[in-house]
C-alpha atoms as a PDB file:
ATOM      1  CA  UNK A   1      -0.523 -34.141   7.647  1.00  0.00           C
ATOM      2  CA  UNK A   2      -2.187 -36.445   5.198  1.00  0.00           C
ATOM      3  CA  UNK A   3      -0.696 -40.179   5.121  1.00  0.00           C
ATOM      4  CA  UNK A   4       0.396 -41.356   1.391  1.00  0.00           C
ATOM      5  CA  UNK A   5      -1.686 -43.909   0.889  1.00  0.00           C
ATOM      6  CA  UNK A   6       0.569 -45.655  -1.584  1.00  0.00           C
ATOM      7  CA  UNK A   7       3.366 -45.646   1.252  1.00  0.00           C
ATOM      8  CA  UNK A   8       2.031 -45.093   4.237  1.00  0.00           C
ATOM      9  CA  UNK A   9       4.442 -42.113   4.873  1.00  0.00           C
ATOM     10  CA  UNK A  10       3.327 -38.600   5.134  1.00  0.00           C
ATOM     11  CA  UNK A  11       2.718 -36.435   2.248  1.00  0.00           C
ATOM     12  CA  UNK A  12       5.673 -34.164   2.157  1.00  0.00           C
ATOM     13  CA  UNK A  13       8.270 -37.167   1.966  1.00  0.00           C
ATOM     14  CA  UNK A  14       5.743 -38.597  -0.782  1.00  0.00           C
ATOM     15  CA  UNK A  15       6.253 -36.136  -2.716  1.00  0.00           C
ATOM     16  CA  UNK A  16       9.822 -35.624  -2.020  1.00  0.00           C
ATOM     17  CA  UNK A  17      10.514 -39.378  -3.200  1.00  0.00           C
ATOM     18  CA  UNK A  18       8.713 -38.516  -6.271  1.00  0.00           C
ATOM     19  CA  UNK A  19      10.564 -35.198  -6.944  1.00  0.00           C
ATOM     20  CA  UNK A  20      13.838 -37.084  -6.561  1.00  0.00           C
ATOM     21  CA  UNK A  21      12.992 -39.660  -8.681  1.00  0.00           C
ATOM     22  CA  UNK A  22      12.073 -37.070 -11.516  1.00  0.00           C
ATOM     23  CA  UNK A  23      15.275 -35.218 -10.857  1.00  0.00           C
ATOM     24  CA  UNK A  24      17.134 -39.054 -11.324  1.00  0.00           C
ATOM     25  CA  UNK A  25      15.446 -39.453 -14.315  1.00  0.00           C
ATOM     26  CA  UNK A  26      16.615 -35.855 -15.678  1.00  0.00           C
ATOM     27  CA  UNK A  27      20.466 -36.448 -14.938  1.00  0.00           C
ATOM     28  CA  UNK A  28      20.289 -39.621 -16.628  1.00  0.00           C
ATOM     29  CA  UNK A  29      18.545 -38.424 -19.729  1.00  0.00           C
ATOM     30  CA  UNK A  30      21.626 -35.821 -19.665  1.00  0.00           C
ATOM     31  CA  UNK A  31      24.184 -38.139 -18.913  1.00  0.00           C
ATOM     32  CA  UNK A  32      23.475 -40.395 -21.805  1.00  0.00           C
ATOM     33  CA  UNK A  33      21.474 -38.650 -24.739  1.00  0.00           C
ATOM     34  CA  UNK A  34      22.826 -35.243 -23.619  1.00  0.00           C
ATOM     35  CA  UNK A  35      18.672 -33.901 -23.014  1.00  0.00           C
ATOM     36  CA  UNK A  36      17.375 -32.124 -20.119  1.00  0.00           C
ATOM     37  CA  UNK A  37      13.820 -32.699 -20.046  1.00  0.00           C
ATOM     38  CA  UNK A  38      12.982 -29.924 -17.006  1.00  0.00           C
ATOM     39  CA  UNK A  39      14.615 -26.989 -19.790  1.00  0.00           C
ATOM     40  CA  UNK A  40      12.603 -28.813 -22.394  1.00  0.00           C
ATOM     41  CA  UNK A  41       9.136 -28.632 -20.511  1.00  0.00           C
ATOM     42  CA  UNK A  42       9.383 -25.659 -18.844  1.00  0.00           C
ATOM     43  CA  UNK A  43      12.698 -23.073 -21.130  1.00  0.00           C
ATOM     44  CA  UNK A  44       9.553 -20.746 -21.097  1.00  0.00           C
ATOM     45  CA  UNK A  45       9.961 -20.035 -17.529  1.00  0.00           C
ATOM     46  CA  UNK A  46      13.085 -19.710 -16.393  1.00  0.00           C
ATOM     47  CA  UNK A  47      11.875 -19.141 -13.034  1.00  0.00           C
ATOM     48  CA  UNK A  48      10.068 -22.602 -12.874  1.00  0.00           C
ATOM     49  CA  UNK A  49      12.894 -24.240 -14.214  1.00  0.00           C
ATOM     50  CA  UNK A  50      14.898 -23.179 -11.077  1.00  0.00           C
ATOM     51  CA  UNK A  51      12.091 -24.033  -9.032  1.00  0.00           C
ATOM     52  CA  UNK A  52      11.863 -27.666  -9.922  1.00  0.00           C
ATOM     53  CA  UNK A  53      15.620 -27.544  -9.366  1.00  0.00           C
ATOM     54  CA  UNK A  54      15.468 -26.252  -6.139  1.00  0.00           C
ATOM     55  CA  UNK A  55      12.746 -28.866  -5.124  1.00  0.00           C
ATOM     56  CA  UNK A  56      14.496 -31.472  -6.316  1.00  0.00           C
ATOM     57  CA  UNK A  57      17.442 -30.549  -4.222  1.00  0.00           C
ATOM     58  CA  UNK A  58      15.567 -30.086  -1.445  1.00  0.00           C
ATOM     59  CA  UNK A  59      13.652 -33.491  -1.913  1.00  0.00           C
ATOM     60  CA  UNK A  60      16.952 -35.229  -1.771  1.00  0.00           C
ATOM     61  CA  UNK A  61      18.318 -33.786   1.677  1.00  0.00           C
ATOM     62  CA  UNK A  62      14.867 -34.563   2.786  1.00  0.00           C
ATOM     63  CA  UNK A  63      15.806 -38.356   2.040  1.00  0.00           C
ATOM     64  CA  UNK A  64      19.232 -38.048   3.266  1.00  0.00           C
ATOM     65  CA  UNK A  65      18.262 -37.007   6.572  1.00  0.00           C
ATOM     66  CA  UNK A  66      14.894 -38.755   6.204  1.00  0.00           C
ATOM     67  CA  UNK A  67      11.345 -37.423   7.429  1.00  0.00           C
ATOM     68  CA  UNK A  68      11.293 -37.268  11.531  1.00  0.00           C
ATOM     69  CA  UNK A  69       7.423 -36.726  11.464  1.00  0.00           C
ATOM     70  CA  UNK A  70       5.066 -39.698  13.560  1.00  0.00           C
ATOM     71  CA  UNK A  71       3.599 -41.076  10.349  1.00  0.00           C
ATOM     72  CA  UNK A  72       6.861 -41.577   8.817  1.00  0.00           C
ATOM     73  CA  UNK A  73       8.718 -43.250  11.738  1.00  0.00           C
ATOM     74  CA  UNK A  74       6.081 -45.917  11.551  1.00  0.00           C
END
């Protein structure tokens, strides 16, 4: 695997941290102005929409449990 080069970490957990972020940023938006940004992008697909969901959810047990690879231990 490729190493981040922003964080040094491997690619996967790169993009995991950004997914979760992205989902953080969505529940807040809901939380406070009531607007869900993923339906807003992508209502079109439905599909997608469950996607990103699932992604995000995955990208957050991925930082619960945290990356085990060698680049990431480092």
């Amino acid at each position: 695997m490729k190493t981040c080069k922003n964080c040094g970490k491997c690619g996967p957990h790169c993009i995991g941290k950004w997914l979760v972020i992205i989902g953080g940023l969505n529940w807040g938006l809901m939380g406070l102005l009531g607007y869900n940004a993923v339906e807003e992008l992508l209502g079109a697909w439905p599909w997608l929409v469950t996607l990103v969901y699932v992604l995000v959810g995955l990208s957050a047990v991925l930082m619960i449990i945290e990356s085990k690879c060698g680049k990431c231990k480092r």
